[in-house]
C-alpha atoms as a PDB file:
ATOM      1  CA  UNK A   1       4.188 151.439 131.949  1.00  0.00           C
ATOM      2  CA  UNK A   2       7.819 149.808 131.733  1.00  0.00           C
ATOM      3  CA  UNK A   3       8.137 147.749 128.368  1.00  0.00           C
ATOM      4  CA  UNK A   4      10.087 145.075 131.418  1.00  0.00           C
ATOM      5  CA  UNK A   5       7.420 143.380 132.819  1.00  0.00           C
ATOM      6  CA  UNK A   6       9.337 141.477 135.653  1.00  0.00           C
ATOM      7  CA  UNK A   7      12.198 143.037 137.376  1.00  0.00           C
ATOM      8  CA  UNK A   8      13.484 139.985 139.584  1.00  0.00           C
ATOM      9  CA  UNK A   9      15.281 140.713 143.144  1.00  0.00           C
ATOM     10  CA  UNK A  10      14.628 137.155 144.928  1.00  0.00           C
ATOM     11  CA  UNK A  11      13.077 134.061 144.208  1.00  0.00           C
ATOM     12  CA  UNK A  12      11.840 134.585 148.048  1.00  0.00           C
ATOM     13  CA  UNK A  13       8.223 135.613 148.127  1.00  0.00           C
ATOM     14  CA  UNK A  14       8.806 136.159 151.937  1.00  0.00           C
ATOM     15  CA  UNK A  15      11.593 138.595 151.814  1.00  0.00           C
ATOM     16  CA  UNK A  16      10.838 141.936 152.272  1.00  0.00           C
ATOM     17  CA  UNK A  17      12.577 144.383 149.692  1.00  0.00           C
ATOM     18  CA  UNK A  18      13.197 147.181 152.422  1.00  0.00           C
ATOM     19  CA  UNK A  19      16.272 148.879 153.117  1.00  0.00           C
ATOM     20  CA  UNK A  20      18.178 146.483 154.941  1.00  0.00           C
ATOM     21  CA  UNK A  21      17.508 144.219 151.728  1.00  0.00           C
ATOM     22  CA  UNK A  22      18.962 146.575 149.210  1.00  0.00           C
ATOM     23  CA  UNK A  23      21.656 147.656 151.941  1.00  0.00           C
ATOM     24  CA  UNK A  24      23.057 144.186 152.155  1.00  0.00           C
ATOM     25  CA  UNK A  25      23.303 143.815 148.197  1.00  0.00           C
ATOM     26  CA  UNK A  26      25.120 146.811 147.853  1.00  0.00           C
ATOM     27  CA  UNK A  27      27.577 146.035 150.718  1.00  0.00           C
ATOM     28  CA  UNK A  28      28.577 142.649 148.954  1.00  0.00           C
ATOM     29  CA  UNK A  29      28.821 144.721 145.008  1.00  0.00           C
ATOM     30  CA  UNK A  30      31.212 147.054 146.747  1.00  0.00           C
ATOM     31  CA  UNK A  31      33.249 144.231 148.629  1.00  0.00           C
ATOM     32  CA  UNK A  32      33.370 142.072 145.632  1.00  0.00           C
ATOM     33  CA  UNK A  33      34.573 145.164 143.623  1.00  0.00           C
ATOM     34  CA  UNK A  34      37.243 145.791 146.573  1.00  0.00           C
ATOM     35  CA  UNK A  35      38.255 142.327 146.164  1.00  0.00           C
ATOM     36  CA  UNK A  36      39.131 142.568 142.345  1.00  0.00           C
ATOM     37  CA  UNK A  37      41.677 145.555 143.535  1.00  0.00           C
ATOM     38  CA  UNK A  38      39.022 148.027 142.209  1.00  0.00           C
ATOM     39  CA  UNK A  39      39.622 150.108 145.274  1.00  0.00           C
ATOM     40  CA  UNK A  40      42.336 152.547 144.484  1.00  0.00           C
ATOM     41  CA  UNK A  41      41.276 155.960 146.098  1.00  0.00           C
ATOM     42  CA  UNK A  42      42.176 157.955 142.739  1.00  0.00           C
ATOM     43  CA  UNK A  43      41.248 155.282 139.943  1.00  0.00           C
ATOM     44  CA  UNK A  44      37.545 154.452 139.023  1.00  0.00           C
ATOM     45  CA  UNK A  45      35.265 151.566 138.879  1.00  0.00           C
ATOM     46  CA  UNK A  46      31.899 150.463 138.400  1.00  0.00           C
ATOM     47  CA  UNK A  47      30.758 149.553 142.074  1.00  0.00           C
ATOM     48  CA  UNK A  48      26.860 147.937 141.029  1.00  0.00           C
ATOM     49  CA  UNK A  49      25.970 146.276 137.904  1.00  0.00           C
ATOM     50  CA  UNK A  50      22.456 146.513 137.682  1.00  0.00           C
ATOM     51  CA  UNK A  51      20.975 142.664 137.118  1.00  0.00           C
ATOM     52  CA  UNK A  52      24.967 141.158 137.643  1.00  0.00           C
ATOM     53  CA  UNK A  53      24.551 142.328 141.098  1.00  0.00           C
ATOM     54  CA  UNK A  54      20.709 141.364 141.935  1.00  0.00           C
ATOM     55  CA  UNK A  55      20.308 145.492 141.717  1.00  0.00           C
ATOM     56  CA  UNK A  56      18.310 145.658 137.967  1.00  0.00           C
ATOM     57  CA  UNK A  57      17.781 148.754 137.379  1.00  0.00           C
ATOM     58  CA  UNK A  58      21.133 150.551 139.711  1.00  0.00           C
ATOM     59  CA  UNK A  59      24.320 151.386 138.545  1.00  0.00           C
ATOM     60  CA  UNK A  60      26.648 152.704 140.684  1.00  0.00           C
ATOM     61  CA  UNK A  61      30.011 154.515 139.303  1.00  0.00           C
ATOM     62  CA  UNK A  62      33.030 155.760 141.036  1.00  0.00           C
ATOM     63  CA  UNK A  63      35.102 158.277 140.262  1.00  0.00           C
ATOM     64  CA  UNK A  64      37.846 159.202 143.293  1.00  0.00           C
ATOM     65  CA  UNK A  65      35.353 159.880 146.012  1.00  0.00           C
ATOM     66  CA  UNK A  66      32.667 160.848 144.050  1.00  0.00           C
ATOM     67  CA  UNK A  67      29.917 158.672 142.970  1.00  0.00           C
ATOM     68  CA  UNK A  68      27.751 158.420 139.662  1.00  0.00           C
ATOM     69  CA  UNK A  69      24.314 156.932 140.484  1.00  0.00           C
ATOM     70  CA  UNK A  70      22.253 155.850 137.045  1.00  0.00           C
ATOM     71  CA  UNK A  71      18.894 154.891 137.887  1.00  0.00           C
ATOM     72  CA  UNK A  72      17.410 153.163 134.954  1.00  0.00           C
ATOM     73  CA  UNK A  73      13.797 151.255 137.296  1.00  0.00           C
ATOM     74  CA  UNK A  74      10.581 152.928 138.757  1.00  0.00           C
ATOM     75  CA  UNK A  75      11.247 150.183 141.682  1.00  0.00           C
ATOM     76  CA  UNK A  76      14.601 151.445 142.631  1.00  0.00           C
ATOM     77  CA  UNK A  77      13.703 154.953 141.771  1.00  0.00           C
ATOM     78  CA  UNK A  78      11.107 155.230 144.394  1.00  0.00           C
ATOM     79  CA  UNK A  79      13.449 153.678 146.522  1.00  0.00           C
ATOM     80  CA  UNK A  80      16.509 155.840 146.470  1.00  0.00           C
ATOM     81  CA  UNK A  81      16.649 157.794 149.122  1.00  0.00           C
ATOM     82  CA  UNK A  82      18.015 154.276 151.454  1.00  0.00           C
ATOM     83  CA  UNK A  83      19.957 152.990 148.329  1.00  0.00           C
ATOM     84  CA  UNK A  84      21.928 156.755 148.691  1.00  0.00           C
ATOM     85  CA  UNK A  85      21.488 156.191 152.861  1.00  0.00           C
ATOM     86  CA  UNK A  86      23.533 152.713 151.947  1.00  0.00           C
ATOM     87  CA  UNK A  87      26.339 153.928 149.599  1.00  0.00           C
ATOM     88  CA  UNK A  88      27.093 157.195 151.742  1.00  0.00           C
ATOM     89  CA  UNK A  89      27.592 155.051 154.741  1.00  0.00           C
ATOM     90  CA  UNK A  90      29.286 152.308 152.690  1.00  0.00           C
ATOM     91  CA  UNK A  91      31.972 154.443 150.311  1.00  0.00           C
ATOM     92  CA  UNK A  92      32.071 157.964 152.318  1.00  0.00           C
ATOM     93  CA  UNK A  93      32.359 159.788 148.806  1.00  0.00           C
ATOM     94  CA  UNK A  94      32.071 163.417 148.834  1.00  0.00           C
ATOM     95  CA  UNK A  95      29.478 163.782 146.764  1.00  0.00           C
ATOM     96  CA  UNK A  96      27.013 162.007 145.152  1.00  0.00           C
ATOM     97  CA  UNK A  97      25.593 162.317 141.579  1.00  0.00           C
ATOM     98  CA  UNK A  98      22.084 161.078 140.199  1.00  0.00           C
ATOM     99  CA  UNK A  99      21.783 160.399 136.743  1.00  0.00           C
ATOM    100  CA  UNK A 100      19.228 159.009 134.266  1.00  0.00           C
ATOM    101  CA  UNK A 101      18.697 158.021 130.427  1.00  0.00           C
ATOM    102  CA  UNK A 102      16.175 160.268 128.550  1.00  0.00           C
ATOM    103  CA  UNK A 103      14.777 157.315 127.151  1.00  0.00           C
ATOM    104  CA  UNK A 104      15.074 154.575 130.051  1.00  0.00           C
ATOM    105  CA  UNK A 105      13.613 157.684 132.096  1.00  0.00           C
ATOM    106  CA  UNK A 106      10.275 157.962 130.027  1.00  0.00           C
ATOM    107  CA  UNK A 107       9.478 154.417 129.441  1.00  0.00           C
ATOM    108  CA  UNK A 108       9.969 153.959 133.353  1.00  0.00           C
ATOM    109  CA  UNK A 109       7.824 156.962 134.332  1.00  0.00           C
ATOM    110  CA  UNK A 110      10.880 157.756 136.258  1.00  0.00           C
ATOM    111  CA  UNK A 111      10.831 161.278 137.089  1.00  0.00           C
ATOM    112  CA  UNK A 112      14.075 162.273 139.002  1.00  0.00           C
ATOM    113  CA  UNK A 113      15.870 165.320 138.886  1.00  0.00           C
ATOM    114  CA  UNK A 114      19.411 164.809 137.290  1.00  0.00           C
ATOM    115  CA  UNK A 115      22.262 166.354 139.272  1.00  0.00           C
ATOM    116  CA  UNK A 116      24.287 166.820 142.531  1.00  0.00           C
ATOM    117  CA  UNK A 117      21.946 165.375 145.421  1.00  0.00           C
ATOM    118  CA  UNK A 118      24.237 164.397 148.295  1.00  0.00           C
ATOM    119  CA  UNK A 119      27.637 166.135 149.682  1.00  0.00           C
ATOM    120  CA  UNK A 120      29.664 168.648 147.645  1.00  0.00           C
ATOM    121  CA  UNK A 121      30.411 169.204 143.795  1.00  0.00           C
ATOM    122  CA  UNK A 122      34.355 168.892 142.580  1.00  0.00           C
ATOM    123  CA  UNK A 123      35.238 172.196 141.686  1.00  0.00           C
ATOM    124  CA  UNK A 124      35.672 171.839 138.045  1.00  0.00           C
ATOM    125  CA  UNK A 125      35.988 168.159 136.327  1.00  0.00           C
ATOM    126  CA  UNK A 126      36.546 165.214 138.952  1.00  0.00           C
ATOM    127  CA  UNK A 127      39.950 163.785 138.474  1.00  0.00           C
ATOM    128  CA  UNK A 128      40.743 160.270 137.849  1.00  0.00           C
ATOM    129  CA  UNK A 129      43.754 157.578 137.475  1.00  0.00           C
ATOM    130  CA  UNK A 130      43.151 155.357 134.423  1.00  0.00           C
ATOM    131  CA  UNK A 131      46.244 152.814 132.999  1.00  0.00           C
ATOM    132  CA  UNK A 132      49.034 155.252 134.460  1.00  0.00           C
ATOM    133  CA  UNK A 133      46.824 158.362 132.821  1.00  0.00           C
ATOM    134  CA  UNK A 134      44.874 161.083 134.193  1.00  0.00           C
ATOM    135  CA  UNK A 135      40.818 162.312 133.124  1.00  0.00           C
ATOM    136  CA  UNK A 136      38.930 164.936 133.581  1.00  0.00           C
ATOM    137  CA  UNK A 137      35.320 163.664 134.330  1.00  0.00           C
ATOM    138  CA  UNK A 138      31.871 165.748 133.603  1.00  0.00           C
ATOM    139  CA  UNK A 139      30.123 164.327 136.597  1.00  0.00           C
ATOM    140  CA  UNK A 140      27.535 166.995 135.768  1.00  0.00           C
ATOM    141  CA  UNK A 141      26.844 166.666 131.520  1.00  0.00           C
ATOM    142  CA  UNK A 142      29.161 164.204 130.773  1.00  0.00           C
ATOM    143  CA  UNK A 143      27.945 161.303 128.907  1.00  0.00           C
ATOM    144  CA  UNK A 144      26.305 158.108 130.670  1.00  0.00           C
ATOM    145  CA  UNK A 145      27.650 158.818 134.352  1.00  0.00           C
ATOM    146  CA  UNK A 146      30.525 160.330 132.953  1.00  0.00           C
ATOM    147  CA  UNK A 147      33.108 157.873 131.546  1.00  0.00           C
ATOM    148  CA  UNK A 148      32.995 154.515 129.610  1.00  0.00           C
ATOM    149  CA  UNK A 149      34.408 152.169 132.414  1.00  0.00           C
ATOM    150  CA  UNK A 150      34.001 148.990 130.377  1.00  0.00           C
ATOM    151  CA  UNK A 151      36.091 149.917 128.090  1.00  0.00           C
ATOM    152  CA  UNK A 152      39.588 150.282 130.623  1.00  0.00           C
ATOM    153  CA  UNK A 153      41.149 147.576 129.544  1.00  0.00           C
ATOM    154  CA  UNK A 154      40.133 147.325 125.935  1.00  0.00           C
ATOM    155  CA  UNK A 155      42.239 151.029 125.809  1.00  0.00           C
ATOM    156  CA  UNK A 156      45.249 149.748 127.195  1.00  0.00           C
ATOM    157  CA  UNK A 157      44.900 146.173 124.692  1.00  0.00           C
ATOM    158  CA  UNK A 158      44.094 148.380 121.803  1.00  0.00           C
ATOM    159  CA  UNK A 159      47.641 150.373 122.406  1.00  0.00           C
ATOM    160  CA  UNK A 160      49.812 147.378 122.317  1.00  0.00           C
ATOM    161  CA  UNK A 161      48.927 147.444 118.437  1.00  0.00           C
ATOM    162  CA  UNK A 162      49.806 151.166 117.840  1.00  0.00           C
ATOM    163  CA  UNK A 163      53.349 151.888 117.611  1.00  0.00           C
ATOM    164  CA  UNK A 164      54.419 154.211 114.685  1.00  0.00           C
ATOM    165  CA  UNK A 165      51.064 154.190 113.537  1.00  0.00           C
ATOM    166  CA  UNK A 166      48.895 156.903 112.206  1.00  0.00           C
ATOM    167  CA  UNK A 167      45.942 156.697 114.323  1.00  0.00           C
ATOM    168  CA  UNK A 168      42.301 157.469 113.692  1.00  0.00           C
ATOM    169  CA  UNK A 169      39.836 157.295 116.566  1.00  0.00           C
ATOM    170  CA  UNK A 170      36.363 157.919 115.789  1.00  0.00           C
ATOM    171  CA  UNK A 171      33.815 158.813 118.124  1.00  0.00           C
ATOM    172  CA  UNK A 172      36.494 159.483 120.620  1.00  0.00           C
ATOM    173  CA  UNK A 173      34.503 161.094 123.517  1.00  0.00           C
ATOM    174  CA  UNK A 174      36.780 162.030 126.003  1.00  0.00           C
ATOM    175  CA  UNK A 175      39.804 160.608 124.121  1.00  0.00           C
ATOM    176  CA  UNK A 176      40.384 157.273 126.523  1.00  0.00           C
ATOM    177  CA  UNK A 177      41.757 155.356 123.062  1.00  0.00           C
ATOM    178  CA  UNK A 178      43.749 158.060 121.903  1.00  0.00           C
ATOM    179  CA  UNK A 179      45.650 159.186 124.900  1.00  0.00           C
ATOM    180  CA  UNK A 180      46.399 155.032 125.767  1.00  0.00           C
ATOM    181  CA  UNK A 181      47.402 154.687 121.724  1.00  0.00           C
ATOM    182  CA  UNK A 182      49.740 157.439 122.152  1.00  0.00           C
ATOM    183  CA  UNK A 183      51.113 157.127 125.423  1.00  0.00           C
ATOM    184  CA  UNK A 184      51.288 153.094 125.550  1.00  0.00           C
ATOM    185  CA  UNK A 185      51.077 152.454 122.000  1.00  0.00           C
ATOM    186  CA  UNK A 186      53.835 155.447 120.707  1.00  0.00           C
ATOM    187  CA  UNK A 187      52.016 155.878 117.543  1.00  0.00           C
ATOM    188  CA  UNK A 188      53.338 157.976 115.802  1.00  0.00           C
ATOM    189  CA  UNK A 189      49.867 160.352 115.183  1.00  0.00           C
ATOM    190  CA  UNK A 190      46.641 160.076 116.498  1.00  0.00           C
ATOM    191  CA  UNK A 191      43.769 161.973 115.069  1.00  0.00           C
ATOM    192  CA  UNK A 192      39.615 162.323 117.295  1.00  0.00           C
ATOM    193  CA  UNK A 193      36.566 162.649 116.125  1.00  0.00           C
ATOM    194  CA  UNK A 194      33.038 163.502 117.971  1.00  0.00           C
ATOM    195  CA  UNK A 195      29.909 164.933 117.241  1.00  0.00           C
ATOM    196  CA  UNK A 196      30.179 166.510 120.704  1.00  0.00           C
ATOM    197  CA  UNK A 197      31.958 169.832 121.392  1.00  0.00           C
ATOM    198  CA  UNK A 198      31.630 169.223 124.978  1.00  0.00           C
ATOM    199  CA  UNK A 199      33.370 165.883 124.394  1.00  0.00           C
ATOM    200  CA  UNK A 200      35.831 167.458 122.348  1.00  0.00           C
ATOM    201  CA  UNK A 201      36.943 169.994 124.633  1.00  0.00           C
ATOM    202  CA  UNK A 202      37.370 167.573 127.673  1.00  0.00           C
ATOM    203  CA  UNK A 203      39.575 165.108 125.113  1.00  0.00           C
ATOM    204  CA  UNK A 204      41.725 168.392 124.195  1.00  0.00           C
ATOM    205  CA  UNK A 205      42.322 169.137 128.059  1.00  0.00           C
ATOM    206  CA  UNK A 206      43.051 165.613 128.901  1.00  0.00           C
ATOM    207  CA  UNK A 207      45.478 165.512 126.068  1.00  0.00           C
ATOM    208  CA  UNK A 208      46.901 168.742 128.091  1.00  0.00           C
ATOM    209  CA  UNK A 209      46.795 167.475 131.197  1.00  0.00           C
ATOM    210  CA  UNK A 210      49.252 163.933 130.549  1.00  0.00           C
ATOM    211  CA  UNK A 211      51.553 166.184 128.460  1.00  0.00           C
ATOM    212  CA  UNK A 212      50.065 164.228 124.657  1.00  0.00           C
ATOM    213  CA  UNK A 213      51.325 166.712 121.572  1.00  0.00           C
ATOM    214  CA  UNK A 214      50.949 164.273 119.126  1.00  0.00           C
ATOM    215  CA  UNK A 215      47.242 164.041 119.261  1.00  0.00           C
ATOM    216  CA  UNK A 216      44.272 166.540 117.830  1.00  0.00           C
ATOM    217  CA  UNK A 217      40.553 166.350 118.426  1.00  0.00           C
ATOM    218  CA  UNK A 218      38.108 168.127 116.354  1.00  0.00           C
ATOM    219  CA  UNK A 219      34.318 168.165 116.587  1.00  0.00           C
ATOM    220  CA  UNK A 220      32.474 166.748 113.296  1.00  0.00           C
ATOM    221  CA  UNK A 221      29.906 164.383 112.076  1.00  0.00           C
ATOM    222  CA  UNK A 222      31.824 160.987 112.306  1.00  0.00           C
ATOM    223  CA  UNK A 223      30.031 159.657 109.148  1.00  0.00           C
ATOM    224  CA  UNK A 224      30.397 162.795 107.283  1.00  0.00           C
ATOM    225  CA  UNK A 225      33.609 162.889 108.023  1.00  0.00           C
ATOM    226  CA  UNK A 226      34.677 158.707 107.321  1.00  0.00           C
ATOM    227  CA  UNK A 227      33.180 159.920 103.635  1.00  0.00           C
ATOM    228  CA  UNK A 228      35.649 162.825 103.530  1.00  0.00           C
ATOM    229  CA  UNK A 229      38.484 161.254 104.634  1.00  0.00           C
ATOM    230  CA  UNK A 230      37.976 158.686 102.429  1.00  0.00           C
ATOM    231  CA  UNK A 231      36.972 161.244  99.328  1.00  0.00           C
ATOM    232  CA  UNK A 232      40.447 162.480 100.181  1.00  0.00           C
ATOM    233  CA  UNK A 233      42.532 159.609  99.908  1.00  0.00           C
ATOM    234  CA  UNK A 234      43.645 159.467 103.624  1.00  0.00           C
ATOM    235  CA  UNK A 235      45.611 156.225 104.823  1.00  0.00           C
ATOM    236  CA  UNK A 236      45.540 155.386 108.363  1.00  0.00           C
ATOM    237  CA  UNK A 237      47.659 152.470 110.262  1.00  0.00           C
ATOM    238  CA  UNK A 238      45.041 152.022 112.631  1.00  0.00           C
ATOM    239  CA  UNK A 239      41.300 153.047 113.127  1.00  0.00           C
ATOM    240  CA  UNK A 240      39.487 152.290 116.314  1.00  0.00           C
ATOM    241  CA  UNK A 241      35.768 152.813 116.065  1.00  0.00           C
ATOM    242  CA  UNK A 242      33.408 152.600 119.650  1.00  0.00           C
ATOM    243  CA  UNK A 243      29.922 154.543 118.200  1.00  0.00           C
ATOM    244  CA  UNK A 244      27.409 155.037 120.483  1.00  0.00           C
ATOM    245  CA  UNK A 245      24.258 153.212 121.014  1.00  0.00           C
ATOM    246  CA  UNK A 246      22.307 152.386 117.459  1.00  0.00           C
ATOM    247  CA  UNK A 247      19.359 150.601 118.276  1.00  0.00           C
ATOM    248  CA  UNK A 248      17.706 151.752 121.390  1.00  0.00           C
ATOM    249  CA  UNK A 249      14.824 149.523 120.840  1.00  0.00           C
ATOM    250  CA  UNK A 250      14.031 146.644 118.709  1.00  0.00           C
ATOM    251  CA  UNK A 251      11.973 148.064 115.817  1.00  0.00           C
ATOM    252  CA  UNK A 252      15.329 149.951 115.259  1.00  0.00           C
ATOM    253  CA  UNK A 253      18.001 146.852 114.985  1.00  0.00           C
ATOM    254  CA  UNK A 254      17.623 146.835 110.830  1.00  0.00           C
ATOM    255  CA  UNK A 255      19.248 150.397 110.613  1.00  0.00           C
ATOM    256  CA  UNK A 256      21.769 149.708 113.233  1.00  0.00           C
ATOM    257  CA  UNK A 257      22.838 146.988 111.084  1.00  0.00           C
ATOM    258  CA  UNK A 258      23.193 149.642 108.545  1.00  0.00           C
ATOM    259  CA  UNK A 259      24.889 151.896 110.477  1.00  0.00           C
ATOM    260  CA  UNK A 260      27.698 149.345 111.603  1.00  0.00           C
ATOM    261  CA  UNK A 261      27.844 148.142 108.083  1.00  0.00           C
ATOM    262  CA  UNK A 262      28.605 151.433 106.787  1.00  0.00           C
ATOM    263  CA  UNK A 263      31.249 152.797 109.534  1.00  0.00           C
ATOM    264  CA  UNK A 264      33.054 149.641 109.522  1.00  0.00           C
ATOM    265  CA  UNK A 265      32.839 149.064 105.680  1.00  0.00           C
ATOM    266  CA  UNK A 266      34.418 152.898 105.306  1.00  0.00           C
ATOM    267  CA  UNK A 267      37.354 152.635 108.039  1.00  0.00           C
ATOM    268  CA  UNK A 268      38.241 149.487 106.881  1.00  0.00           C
ATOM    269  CA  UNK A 269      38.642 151.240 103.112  1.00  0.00           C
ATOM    270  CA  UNK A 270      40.419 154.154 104.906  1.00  0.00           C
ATOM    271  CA  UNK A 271      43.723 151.491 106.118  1.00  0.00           C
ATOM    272  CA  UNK A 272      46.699 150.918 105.186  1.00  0.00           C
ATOM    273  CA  UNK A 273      48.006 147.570 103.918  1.00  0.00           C
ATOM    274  CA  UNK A 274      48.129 145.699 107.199  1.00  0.00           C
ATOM    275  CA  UNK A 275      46.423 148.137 108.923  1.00  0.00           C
ATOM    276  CA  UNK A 276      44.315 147.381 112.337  1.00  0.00           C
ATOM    277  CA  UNK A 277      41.078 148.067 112.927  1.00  0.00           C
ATOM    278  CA  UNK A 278      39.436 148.278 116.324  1.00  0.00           C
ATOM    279  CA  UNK A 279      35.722 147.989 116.303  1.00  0.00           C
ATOM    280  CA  UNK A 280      33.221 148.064 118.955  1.00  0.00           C
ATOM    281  CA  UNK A 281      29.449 147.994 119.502  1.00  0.00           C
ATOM    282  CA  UNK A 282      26.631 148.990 122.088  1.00  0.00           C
END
């Protein structure tokens, strides 16, 4: 019923796709990753890239020795019990995570149980090394598999542009551009905004936890509240924007456009003369 009619794992008609298949791909995605230095035993990294890694349909995130495990195919779905055989003996994590997409989920008549399924829960958020800075991760509720990997380096660029800057960061999540901004950037301010209370709350004890004081999250409406900050007159040496998904399908790409029209048209009316804006898309 998947709107993907091919999923490709080898141009070999005669290889079987059994476990010792799927176990060899995911030994050379965690070697190459190991390769690239993406090993540290408190940091995070993204250990399968779904189609980058011949896996479509697997991603595999890990945070300290816990792992994230997305499953977005009915192939690799009915399949996971090896794949999880493969990464336990692989990465000895303590615990293993299974997540899905709501939507992805449905269109894949994928019908997994989110949740812990292998080893042992962290007792409280899983803790993580990021650019010299420590996050709490919701393995459990957290968003995606519980942290925006791609964007580690992208923080840490972003910050070189900061210092003495008033900084707005909208849809901050679990404030990964506004602890880097204030930590490696020294602005002088840096103001959060997310829809999510959850999201808030973690961003507020991160904050805590690296010892930030110059840096407040609040949970609001980010468009509602780019039209009240600019109603008010507010002036901002930098705004980063990284808004979640807008189009989750193609019928919906003309008021995506819309939406990233509007958010960027507003922060860029809410900077100061020579002000930087950061802008990002899904």
């Amino acid at each position: 019923q998947s709107r993907i009619r091919v999923r490709l794992y080898t141009w070999d008609a005669e290889q079987p796709l059994d476990s010792l298949f799927f176990g060899e791909r995911l030994r050379r995605a965690i070697a190459w990753r190991a390769q690239l230095g993406l090993d540290e035993p408190h940091g995070a990294a993204r250990l399968v890239y779904s189609e980058a890694d011949g896996l479509s349909g697997l991603i595999v995130d890990r945070y300290g020795p816990w792992l994230s495990v997305q499953v977005t195919s009915l192939a690799l779905a009915s399949r996971l019990d090896p794949l999880l055989d493969a990464l336990s003996e692989f990465t000895q994590p303590r615990g293993i995570y299974v997540r899905t997409e709501k939507g992805a989920a449905a269109a894949e008549g994928i019908t997994l149980r989110d949740g812990l399924c292998r080893g042992e829960a962290p007792d409280g958020p899983a803790f993580i090394v990021e650019n010299d800075l420590r996050y709490g991760i919701d393995l459990a509720e957290g968003q995606k598999t519980g942290f925006y990997l791609d964007q580690r380096d992208n923080r840490r660029a972003a910050a070189s542009y900061m210092r003495d800057r008033r900084v707005l960061d909208m849809f901050c999540y679990s404030g990964g551009f506004s602890l880097n901004a204030s930590v490696h950037g020294h602005a002088r301010e840096v103001i959060g905004y997310d829809a999510s209370e959850r999201a808030v709350a973690l961003a507020r004890a991160n904050a805590e936890l690296n010892g930030v004081t110059n840096a407040r999250f609040e949970a609001a409406d980010c468009f509602n509240t780019l039209d009240a900050l600019h109603a008010a007159g507010e002036r901002f040496g930098a705004v980063v924007l990284d808004p979640p998904k807008f189009a989750r399908s193609r019928s919906a790409v003309r008021d995506a456009m819309r939406a990233y029209h509007r958010v960027n048209r507003l922060s860029v009316g809410l900077l100061e003369p020579d002000g930087i804006l950061v802008t990002c898309s899904c």
